[in-house]
Protein backbone atom coordinates (compact mmCIF):
# COMPACT_ATOMS: atom_id res chain seq x y z
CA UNK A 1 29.03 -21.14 -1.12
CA UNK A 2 29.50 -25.01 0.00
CA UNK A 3 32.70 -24.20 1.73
CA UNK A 4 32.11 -25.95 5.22
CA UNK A 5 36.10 -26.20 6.15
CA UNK A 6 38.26 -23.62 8.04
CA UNK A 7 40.99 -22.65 5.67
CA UNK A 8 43.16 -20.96 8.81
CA UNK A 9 42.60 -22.18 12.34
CA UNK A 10 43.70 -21.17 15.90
CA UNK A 11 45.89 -24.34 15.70
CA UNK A 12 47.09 -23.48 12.65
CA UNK A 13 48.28 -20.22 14.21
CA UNK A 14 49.73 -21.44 17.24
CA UNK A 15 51.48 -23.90 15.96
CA UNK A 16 53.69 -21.80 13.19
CA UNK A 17 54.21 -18.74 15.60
CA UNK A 18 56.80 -19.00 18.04
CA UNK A 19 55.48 -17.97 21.65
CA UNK A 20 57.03 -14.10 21.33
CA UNK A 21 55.74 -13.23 18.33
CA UNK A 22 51.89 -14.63 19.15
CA UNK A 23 52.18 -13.17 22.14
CA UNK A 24 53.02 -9.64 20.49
CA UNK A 25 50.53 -9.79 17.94
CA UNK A 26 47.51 -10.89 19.74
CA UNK A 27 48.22 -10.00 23.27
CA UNK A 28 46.22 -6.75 24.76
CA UNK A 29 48.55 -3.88 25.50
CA UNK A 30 51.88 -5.48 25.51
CA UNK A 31 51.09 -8.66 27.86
CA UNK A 32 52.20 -12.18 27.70
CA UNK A 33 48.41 -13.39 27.38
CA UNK A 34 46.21 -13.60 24.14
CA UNK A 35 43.22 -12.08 23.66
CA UNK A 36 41.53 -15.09 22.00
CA UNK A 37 38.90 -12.96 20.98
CA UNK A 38 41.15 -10.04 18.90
CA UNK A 39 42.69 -13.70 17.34
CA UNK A 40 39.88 -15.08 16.31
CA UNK A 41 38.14 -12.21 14.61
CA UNK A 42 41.49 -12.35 12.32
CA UNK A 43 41.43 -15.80 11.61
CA UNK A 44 37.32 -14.89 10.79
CA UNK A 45 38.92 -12.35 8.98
CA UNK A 46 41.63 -14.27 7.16
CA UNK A 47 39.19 -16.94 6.25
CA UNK A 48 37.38 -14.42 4.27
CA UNK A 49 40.10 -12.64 2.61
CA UNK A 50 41.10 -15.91 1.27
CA UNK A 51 37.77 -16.84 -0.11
CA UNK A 52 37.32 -13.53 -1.49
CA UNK A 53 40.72 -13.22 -3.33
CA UNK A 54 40.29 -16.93 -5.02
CA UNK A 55 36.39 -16.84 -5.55
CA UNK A 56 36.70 -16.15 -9.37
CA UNK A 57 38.21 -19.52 -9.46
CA UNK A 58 36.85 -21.58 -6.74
CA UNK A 59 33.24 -20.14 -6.44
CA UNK A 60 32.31 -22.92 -4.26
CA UNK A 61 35.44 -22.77 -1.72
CA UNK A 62 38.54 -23.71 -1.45
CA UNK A 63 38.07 -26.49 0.61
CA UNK A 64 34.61 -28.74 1.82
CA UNK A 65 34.17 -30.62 4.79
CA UNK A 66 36.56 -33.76 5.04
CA UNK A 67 39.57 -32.43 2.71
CA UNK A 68 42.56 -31.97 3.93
CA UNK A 69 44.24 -28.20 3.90
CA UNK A 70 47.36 -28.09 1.68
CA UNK A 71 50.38 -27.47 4.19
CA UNK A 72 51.10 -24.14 1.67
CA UNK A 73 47.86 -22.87 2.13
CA UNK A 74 47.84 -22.74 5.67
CA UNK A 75 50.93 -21.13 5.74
CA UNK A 76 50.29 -18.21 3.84
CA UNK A 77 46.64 -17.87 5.26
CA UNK A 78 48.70 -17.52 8.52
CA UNK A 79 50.93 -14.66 6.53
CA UNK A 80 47.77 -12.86 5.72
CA UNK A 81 46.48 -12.97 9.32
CA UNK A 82 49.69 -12.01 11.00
CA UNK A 83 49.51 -9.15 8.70
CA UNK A 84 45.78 -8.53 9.37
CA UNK A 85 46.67 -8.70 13.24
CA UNK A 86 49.96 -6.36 13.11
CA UNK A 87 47.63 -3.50 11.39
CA UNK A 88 45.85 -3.71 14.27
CA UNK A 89 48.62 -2.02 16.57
CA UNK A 90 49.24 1.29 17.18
CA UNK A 91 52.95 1.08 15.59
CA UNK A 92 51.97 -0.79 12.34
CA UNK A 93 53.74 0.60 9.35
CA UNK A 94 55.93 2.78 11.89
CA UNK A 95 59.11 2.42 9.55
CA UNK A 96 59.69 -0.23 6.89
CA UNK A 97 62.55 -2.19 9.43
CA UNK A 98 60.13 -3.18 12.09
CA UNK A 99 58.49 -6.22 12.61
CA UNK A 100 55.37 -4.80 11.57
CA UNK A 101 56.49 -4.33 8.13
CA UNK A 102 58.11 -7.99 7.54
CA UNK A 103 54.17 -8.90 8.38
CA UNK A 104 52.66 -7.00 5.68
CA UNK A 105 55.37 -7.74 3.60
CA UNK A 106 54.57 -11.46 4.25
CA UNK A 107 51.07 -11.11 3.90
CA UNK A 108 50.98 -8.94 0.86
CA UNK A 109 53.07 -11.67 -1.20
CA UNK A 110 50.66 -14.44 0.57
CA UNK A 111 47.94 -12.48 -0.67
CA UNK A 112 49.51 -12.66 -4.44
CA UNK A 113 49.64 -16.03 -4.00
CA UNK A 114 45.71 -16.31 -3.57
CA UNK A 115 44.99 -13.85 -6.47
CA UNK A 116 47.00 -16.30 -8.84
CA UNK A 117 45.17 -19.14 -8.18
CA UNK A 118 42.24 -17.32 -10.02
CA UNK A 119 44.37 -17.65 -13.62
């Protein structure tokens, strides 16, 4: 695979997650600091999701070395790996209100989004 560019980043996350909610999804037992390495085995993660769902139609990547990520893309690789991060916890799933669930609702219709590039 030639694909030598980062589809999601950690700037990418921080930047489109307010403080609260990146500190509840990647913080170690309910604390106010991230665990940078729990966050950046999703984005590893989310990186790969994305490259498996839209192989059949980019079999050399998404993206090589010197483009520039489409603003779109980012955000819903960010969907996915909020929703890869909240099924992490303990509570994930716990009833369909939470915030958990908005996550993996997010990231399910992100994920959608992937899949129909290969059409």
């Amino acid at each position: 695979m030639a694909e030598l560019t980062a589809i999601i980043t950690a700037a990418d996350v921080t930047g489109r997650l307010s403080t609260q909610a990146y500190a509840r999804l990647f913080a170690k037992n309910g604390g106010a600091t991230a665990d940078t390495t729990f966050r950046d085995l999703c984005i590893a993660e989310t990186n790969s999701r994305i490259r498996t769902l839209t192989r059949a139609a980019f079999p050399e990547g998404l993206y090589e070395e010197g483009d520039t990520v489409d603003p779109e893309v980012t955000g819903r690789g960010v969907d996915i790996l909020c929703m890869i991060a909240a099924s992490r916890h303990a509570s994930a799933g716990a009833s369909a209100g939470d915030e958990s669930g908005a996550y993996l609702s997010h990231g399910r219709a992100a994920e959608k989004f992937f899949h129909g590039m290969n059409r």
